[in-house]
Protein backbone atom coordinates (compact mmCIF):
# COMPACT_ATOMS: atom_id res chain seq x y z
CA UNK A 1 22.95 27.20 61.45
CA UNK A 2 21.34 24.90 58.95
CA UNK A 3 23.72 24.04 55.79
CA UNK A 4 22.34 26.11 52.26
CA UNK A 5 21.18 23.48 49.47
CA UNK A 6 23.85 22.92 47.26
CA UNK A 7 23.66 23.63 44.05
CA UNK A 8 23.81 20.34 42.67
CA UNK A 9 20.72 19.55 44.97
CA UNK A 10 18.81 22.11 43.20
CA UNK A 11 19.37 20.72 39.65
CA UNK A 12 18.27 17.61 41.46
CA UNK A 13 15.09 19.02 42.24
CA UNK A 14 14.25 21.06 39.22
CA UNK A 15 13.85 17.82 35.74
CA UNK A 16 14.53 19.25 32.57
CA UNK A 17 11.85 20.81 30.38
CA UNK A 18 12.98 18.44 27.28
CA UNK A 19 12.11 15.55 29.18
CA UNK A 20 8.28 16.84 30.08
CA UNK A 21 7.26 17.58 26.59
CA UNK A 22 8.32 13.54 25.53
CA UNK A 23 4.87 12.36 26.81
CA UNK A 24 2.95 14.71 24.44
CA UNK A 25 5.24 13.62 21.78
CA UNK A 26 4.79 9.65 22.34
CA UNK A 27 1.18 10.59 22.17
CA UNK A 28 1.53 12.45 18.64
CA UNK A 29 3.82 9.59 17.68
CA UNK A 30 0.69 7.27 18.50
CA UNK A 31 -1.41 9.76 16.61
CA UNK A 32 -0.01 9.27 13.95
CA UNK A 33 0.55 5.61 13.62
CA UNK A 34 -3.24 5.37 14.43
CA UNK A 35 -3.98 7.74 11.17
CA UNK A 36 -1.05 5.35 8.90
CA UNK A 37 -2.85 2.71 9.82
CA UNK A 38 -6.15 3.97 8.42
CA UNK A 39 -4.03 5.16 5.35
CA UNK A 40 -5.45 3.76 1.95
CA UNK A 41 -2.81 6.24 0.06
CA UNK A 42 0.71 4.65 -0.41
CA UNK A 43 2.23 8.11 -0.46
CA UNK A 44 0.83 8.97 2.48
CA UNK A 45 1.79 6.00 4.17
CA UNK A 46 5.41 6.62 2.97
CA UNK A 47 5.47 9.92 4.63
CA UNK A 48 3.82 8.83 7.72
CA UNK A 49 6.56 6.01 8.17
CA UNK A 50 9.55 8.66 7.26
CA UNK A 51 7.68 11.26 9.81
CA UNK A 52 7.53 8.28 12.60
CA UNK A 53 11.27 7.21 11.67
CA UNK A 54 12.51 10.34 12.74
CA UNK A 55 10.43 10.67 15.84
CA UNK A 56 11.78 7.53 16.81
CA UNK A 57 15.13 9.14 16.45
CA UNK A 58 14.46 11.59 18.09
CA UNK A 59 12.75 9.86 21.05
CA UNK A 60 15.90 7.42 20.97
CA UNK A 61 18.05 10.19 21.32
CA UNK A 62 15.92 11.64 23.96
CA UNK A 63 15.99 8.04 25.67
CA UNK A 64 19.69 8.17 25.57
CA UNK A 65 20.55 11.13 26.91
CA UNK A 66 18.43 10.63 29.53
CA UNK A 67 20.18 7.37 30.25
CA UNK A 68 23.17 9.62 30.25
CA UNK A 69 21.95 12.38 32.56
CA UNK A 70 20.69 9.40 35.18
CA UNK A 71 23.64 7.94 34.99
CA UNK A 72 25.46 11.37 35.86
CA UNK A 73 22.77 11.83 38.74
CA UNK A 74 23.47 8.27 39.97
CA UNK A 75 27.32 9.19 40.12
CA UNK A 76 26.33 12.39 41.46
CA UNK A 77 24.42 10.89 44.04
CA UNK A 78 26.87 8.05 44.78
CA UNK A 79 29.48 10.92 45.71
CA UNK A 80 27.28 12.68 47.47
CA UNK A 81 26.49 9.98 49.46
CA UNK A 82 30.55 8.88 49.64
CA UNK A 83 31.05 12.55 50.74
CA UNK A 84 28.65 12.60 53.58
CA UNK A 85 29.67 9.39 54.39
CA UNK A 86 33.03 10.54 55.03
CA UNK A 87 31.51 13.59 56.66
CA UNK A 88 29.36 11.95 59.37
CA UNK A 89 32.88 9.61 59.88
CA UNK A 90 35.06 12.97 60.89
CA UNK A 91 32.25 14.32 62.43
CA UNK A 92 32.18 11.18 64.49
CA UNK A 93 35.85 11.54 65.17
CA UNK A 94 35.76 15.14 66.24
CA UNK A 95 32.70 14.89 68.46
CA UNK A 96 34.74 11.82 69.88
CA UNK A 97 37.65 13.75 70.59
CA UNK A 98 35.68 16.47 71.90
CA UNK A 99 33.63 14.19 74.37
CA UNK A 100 37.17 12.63 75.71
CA UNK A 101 38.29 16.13 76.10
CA UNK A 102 35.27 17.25 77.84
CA UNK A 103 35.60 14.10 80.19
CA UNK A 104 39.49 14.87 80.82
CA UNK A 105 37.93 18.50 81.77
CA UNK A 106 34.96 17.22 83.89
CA UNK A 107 37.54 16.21 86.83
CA UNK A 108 36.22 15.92 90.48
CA UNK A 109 37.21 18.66 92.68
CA UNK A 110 39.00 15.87 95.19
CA UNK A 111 41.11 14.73 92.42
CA UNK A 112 41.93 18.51 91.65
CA UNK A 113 42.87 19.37 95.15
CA UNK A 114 45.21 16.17 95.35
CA UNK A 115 46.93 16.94 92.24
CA UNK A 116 48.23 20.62 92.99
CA UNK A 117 49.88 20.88 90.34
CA UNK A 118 47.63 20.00 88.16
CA UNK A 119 44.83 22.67 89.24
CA UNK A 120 47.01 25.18 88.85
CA UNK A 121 47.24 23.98 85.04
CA UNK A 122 43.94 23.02 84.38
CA UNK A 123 41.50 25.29 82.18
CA UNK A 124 39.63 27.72 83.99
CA UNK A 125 35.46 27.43 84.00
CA UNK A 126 34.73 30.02 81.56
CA UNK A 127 37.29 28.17 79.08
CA UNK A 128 35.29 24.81 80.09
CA UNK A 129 31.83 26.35 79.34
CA UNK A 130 33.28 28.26 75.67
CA UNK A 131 34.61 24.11 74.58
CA UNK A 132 30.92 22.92 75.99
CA UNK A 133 29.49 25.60 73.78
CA UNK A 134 31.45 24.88 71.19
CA UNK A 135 30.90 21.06 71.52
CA UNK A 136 26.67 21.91 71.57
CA UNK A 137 27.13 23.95 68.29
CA UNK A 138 29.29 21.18 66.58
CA UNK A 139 26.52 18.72 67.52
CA UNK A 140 24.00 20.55 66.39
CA UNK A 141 25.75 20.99 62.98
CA UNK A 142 26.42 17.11 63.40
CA UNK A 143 22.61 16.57 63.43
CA UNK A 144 21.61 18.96 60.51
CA UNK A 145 24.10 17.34 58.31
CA UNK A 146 22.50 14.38 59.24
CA UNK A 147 19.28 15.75 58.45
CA UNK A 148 20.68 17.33 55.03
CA UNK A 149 22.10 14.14 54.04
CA UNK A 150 19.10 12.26 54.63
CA UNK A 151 16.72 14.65 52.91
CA UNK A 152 19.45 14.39 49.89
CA UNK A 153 19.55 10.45 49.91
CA UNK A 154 15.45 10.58 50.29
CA UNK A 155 15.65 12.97 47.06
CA UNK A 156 17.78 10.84 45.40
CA UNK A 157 16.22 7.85 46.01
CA UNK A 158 13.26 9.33 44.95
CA UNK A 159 14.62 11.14 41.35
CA UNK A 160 16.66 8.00 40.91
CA UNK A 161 13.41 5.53 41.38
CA UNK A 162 11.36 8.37 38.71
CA UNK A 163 14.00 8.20 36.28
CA UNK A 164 14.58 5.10 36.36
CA UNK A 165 10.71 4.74 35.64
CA UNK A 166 10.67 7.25 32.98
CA UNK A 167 13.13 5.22 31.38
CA UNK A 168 11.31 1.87 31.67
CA UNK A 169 8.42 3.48 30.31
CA UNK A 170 10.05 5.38 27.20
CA UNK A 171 11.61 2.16 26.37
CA UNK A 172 8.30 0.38 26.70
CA UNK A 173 6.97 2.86 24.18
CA UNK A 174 9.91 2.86 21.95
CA UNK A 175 9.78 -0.72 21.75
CA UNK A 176 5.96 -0.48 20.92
CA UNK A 177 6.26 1.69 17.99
CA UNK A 178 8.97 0.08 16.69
CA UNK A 179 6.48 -3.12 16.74
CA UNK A 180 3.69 -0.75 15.40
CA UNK A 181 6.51 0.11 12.50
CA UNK A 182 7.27 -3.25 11.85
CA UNK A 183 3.53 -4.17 11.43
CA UNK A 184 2.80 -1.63 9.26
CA UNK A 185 6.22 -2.40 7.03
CA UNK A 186 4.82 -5.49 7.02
CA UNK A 187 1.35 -4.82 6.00
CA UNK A 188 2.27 -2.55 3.62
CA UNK A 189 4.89 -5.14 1.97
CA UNK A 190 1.49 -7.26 1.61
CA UNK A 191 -0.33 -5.03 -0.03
CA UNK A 192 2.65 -4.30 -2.45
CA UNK A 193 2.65 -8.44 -3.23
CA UNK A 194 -1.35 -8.12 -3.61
CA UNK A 195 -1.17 -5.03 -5.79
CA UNK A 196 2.07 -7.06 -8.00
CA UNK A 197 -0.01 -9.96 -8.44
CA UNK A 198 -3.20 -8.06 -9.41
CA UNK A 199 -1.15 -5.79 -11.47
CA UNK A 200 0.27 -9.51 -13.21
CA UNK A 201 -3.31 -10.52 -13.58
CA UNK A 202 -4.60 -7.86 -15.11
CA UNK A 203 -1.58 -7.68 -17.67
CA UNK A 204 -2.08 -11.33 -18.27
CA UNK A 205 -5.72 -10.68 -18.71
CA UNK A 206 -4.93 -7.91 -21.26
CA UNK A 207 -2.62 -9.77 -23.02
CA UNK A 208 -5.49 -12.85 -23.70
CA UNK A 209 -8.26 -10.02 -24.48
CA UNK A 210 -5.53 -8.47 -27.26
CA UNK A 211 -4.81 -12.01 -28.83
CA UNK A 212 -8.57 -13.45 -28.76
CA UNK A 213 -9.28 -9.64 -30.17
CA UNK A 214 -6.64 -9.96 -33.06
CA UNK A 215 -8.13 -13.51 -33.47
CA UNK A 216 -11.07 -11.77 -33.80
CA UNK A 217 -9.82 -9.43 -36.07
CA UNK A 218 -8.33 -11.53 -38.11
CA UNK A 219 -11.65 -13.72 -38.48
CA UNK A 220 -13.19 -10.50 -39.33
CA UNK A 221 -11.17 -10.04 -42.36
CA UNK A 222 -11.48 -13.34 -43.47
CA UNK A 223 -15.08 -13.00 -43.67
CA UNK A 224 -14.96 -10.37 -45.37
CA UNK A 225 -12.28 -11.45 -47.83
CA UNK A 226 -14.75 -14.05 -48.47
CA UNK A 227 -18.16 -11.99 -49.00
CA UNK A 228 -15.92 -9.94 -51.55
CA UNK A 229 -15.38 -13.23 -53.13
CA UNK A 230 -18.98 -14.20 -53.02
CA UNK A 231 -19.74 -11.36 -54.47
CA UNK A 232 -17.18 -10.63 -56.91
CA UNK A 233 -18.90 -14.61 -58.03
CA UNK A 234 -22.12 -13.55 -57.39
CA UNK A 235 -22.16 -10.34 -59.62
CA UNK A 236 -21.67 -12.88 -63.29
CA UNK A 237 -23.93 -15.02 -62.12
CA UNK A 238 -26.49 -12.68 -61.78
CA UNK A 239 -25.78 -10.90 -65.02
CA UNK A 240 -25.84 -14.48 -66.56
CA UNK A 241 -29.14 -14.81 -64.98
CA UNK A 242 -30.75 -11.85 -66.54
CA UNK A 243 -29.22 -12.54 -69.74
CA UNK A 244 -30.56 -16.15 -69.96
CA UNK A 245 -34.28 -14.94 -68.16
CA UNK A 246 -33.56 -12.38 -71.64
CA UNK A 247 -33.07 -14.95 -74.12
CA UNK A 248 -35.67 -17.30 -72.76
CA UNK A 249 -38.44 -14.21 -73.12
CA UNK A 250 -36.72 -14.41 -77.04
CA UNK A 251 -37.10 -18.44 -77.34
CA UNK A 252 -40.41 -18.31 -76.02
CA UNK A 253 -41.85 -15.46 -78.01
CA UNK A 254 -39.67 -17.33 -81.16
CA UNK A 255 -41.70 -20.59 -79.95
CA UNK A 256 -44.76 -18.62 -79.56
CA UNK A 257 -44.33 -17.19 -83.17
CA UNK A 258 -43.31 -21.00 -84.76
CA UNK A 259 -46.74 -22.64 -83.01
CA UNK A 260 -48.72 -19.60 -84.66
CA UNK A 261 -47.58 -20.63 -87.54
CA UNK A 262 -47.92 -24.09 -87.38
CA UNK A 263 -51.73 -24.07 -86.19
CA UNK A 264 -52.33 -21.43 -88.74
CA UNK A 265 -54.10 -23.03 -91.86
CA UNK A 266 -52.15 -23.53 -95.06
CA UNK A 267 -51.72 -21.13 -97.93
CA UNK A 268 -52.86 -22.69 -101.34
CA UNK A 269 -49.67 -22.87 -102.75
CA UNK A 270 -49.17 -25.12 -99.75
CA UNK A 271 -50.50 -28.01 -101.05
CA UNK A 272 -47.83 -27.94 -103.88
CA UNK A 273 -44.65 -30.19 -103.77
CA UNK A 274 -42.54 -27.07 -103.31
CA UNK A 275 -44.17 -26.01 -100.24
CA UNK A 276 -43.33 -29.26 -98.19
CA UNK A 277 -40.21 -28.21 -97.31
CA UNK A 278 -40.55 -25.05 -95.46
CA UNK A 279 -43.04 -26.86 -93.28
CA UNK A 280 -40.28 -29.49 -92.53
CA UNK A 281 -37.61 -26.74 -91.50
CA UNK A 282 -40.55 -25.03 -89.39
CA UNK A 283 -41.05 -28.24 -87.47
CA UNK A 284 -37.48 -29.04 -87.07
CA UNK A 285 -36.43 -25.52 -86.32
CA UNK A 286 -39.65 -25.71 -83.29
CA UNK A 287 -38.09 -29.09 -82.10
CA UNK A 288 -34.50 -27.39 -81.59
CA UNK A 289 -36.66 -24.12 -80.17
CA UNK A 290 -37.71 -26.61 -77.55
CA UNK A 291 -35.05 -28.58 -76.71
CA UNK A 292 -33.00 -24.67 -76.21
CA UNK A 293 -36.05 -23.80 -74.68
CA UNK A 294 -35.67 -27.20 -72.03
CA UNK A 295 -32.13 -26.38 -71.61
CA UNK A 296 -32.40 -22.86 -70.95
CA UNK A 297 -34.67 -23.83 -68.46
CA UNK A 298 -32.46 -26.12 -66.75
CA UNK A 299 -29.79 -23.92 -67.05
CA UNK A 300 -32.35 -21.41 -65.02
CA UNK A 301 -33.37 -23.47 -62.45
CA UNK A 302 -29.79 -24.47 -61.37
CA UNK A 303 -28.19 -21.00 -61.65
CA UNK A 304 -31.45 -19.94 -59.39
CA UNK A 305 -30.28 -23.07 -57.26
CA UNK A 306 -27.15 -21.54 -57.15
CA UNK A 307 -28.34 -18.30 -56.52
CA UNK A 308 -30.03 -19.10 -53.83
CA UNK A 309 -27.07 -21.50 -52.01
CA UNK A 310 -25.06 -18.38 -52.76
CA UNK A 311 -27.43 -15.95 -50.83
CA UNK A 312 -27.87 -18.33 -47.57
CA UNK A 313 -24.13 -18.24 -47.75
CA UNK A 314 -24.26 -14.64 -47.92
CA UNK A 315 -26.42 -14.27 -45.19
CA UNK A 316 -24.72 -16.82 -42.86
CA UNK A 317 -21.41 -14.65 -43.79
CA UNK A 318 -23.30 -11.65 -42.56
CA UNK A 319 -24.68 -13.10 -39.04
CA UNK A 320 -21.19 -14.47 -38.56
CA UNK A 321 -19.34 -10.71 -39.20
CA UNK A 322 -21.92 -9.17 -37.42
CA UNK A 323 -21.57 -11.92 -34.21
CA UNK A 324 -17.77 -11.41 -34.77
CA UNK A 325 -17.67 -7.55 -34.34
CA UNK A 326 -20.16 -7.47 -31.56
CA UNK A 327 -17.33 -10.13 -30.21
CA UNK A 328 -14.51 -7.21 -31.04
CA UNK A 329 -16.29 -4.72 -29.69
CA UNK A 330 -16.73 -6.51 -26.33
CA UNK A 331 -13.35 -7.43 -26.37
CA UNK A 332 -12.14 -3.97 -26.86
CA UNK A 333 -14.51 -2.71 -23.82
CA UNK A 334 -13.32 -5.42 -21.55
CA UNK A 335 -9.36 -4.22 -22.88
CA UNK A 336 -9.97 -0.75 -21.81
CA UNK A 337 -11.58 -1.48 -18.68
CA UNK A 338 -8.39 -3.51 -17.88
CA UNK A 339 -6.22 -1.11 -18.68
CA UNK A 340 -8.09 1.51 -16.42
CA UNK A 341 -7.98 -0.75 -13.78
């Protein structure tokens, strides 16, 4: 009767469940490297890489104990193997021992009828044909041990040679997405030194637009420290002005009034001795009108000359403030666009 599979044969036959579902997992674990890779968000990248360091775990642990349970299989296998070994050698022995006894029965009939003694204590033929019998069954259960214990090395072989495969190839795949890891640790250490040095960039840059705008600033209140000046000067020159324009409009109606009287002709009582010395006065008193009159005039012409310097400065003050602030007001945009950036 053939041998019933033992029951370390069957666990041989049937591979765990945990281990079929790791090939859908390697290919989510590829998954999602592919979608960290196309990652622009840090924080997603961050929980990508925490999400693929425990899959690795996992997978190594997965790896591991299924170095552990081929290792038990192999040691399985190995006594197994040792067992049958040991059972094909007694097997060997007994059918050995049952062929010498089967010879030492198979006597010729001469050598039986010499021997009387002998034939009267040899085994009858019915006992003969019972220890053939019994020699064909033992046989038989010599060759389907034989046959059991190949089938079982063949399995083993086979299991051993799929594990051992499985293995390779999980630690192929470990080993690549620990190098897909490492690539991305690495690319995402370089964009951390590109975003530093951009970030120290832009600070530096915001730090030259704040001093050139206090310079700015500061240029900006000196100008117009220095139109209040201008004007603060400006404002008693001007009243100046239209108090001298004033008393020229006086001196020349005065003048106007003296030469009247000059080209006017002379009273009667003129002609008298008395009379020649208001004429004198008039003519001396017209010579000093002119003279004020001349100096006035000067006076006029170089506060005007003034006036006018004054007013160009004024007006080269005002382009320059108004080129300064447009300056500030750059500066400031290009500040805040820094900062947002």
């Amino acid at each position: 009767a053939a041998c019933p599979p033992s029951p370390r044969d069957l666990d041989l036959e049937q591979p765990p469940t945990e281990d079929a579902n790791l090939l859908p997992q390697l290919q989510q674990l590829e998954n999602t490297l592919s979608g960290c890779a196309k990652e622009a968000s840090k924080d997603q990248v961050f929980v990508r890489m925490g999400y693929m360091a425990s899959e690795l775990k996992r997978l190594a642990s997965k790896v591991h104990k299924n170095e552990q349970r081929t290792s038990f299989l192999q040691t399985l296998c190995e006594t197994l193997h040792s067992e049958n070994k040991e059972l094909r050698t007694k097997l060997e022995h007994d059918l050995e021992q049952r062929n010498q006894a089967l010879e030492k029965l198979r006597v010729p009939p001469m050598r039986l009828q010499q021997s009387g003694a002998m034939v009267e204590k040899a085994p009858g033929r019915e006992e003969l044909e019972a220890k053939e019998k019994k020699v064909k069954i033992l046989e038989h259960q010599r060759r389907e041990l034989l046959e059991v214990n190949k089938q079982w090395d063949q399995h083993f072989r086979s299991m051993k040679q799929k594990y051992e495969q499985k293995v390779t190839d999980l630690h192929q795949e470990l080993a690549e997405a620990r190098r897909a890891v490492t690539e991305l640790e690495s690319e995402r250490e370089q964009k951390q030194r590109d975003f530093d040095r951009k970030l120290l960039l832009a600070k530096s840059r915001i730090e030259t637009e704040e001093a050139e705008k206090e310079r700015l600033g500061m240029e900006v209140r000196d100008l117009q420290q220095r139109m209040r000046f201008l004007q603060e000067q400006l404002a008693p020159v001007t009243r100046q002005r239209e108090y001298q324009e004033k008393e020229i409009q006086r001196l020349n109606k005065a003048l106007e009034e003296a030469l009247n009287v000059q080209a006017s002709p002379p009273p009667i009582f003129a002609m008298e001795p008395a009379g020649k010395l208001p004429q004198q006065e008039l003519l001396t008193q017209n010579e000093l009108l002119k003279q004020q009159v001349k100096i006035f005039e000067e006076d006029f012409q170089r506060e005007r000359s003034d006036r006018e310097r004054m007013n160009e400065e004024k007006e080269e003050l005002k382009q320059q403030l108004e080129k300064l602030q447009k300056q500030l007001v750059l500066s400031n945009n290009q500040v805040s666009s820094a900062e947002c950036y």
